[in-house]
Protein backbone atom coordinates (compact mmCIF):
# COMPACT_ATOMS: atom_id res chain seq x y z
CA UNK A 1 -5.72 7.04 -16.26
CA UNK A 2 -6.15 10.25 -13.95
CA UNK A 3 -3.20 12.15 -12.73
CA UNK A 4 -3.89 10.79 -9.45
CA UNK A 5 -3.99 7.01 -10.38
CA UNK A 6 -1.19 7.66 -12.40
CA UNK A 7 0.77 9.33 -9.80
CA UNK A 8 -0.11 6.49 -7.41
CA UNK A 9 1.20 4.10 -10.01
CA UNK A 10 4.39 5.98 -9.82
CA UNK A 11 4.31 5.16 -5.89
CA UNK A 12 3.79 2.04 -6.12
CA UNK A 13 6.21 0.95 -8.76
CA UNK A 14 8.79 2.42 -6.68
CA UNK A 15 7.94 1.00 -3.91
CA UNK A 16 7.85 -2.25 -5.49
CA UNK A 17 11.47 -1.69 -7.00
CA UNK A 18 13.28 -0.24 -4.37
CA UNK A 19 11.29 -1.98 -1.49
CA UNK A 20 11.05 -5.25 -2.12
CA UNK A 21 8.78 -6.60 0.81
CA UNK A 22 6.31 -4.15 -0.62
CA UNK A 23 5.68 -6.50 -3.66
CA UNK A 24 5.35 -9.42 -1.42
CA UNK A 25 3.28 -8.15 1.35
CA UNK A 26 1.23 -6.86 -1.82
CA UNK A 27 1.09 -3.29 -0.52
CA UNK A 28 -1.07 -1.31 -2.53
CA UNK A 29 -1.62 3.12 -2.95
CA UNK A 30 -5.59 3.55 -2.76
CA UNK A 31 -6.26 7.39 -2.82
CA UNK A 32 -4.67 10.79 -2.41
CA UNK A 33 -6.44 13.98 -2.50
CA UNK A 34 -3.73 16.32 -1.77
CA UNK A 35 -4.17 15.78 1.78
CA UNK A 36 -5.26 12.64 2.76
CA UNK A 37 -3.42 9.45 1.56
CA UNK A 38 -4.07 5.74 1.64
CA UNK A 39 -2.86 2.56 1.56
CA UNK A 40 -3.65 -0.73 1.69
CA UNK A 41 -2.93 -4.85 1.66
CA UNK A 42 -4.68 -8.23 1.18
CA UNK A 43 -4.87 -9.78 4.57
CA UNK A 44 -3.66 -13.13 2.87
CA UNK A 45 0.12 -13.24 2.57
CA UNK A 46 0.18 -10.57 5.84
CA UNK A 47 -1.38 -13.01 8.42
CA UNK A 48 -0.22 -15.16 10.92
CA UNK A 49 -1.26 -18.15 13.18
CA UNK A 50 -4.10 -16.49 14.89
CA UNK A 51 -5.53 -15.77 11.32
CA UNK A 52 -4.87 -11.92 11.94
CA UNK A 53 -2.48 -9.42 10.36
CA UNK A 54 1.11 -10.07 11.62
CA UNK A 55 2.19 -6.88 13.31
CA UNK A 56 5.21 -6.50 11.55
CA UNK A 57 3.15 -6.51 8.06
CA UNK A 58 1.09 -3.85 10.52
CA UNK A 59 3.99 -1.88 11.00
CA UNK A 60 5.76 -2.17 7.90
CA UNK A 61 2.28 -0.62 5.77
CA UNK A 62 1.93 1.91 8.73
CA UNK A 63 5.49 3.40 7.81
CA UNK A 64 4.90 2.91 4.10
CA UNK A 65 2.08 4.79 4.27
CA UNK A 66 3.58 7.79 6.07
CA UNK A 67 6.50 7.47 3.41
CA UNK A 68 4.52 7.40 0.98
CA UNK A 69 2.15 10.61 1.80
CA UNK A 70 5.82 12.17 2.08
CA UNK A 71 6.78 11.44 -1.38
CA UNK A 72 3.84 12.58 -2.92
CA UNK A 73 3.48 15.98 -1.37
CA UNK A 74 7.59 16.35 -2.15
CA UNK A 75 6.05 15.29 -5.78
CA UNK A 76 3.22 17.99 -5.59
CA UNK A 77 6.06 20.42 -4.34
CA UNK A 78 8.72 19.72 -7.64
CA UNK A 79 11.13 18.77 -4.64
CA UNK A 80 12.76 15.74 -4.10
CA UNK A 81 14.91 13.67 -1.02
CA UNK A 82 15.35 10.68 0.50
CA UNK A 83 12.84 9.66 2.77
CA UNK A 84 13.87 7.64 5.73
CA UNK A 85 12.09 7.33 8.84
CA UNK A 86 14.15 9.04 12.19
CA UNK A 87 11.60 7.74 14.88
CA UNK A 88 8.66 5.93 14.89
CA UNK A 89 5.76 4.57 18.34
CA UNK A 90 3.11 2.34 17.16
CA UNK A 91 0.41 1.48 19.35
CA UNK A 92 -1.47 -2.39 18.24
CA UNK A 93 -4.91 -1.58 19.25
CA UNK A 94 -7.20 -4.32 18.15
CA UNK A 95 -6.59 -8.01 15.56
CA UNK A 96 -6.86 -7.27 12.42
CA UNK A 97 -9.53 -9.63 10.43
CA UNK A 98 -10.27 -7.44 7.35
CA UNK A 99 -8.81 -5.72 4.42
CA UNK A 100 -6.50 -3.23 6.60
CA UNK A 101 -6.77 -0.03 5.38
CA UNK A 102 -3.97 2.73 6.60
CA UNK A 103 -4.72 7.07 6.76
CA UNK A 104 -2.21 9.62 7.08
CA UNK A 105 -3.31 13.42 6.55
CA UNK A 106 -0.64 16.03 5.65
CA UNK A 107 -1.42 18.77 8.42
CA UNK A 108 1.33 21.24 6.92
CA UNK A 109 4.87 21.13 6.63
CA UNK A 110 6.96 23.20 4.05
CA UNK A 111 9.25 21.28 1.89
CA UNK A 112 11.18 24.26 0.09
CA UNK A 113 13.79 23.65 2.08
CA UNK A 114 14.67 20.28 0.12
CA UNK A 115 14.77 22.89 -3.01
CA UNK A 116 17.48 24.88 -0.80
CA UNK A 117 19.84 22.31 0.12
CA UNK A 118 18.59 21.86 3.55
CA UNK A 119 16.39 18.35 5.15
CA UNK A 120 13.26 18.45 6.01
CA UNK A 121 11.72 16.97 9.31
CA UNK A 122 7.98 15.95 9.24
CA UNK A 123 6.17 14.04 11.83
CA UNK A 124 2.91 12.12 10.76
CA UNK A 125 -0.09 10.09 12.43
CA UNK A 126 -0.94 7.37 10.92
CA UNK A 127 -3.82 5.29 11.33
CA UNK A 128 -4.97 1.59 10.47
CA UNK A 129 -8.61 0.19 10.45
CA UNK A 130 -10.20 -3.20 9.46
CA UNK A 131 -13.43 -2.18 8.33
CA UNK A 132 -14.86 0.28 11.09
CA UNK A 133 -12.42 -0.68 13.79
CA UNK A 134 -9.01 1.19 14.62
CA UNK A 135 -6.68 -1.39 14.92
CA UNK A 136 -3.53 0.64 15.47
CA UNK A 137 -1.74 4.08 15.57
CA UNK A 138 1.17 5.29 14.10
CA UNK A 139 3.58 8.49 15.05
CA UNK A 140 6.81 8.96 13.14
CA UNK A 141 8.96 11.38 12.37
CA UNK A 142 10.08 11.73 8.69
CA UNK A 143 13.17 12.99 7.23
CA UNK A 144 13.73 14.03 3.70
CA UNK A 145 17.87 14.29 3.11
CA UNK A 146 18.44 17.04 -0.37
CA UNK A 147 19.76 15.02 -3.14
């Protein structure tokens, strides 16, 4: 196992203890390169009676996967806090019919602070697609309390 997978492992056992509509929805880390992160979820137990992702399973993976970039780069820092989301706009685009498949890119944000005592405020973009369609987009603002 790669540092990455195994790191990703380590996301998604914790999600999957602490979280526990993540195991049900069946929401899954894909790939982190130290910028980009994403995530993912069978369309199966996420749909609903128009045989399209329900938009709460939209929204719930959206936020996950902005959480989830956030814990990693606090990982990649040696920091830690908890993560909770202060404000969040989502914008349902287009049905989802596929595999969705969420992005979020770190575009900077210094998390020394956590190391200091002090939170840390980070908003993030988050995007999901079914295959080459955007179906929605995700803003929220992230706040990591010291521990």
């Amino acid at each position: 196992m790669t540092p990455e997978q195994s790191l990703l492992q380590e996301l998604m056992d914790t999600w999957h203890q602490t979280i526990p509509v993540t195991d049900f929805m069946k929401i899954c880390p894909r790939r982190f390169d130290g910028t980009r992160f994403e995530a993912s979820a069978p369309l199966e137990p996420n749909i609903n009676l128009h045989q399209t992702m329900f938009a709460g399973s939209i929204y719930t993976l959206l936020t996950l996967t902005g959480w989830g970039l956030m814990w990693l780069k606090q990982r990649e820092a040696g920091v830690s806090g908890a993560i909770v989301l202060a404000e969040a706009n989502v914008r349902y685009l287009a049905p989802v019919t596929q595999t969705p498949v969420a992005r979020v890119c770190w575009e900077g944000g210094d998390l020394s602070p956590l190391a200091r005592g002090r939170r840390v405020k980070q908003p993030l973009n988050v995007e999901l697609y079914s295959g080459d369609t955007l179906c929605a987009q995700f803003t929220g603002t992230y706040v990591s309390l010291p521990e």
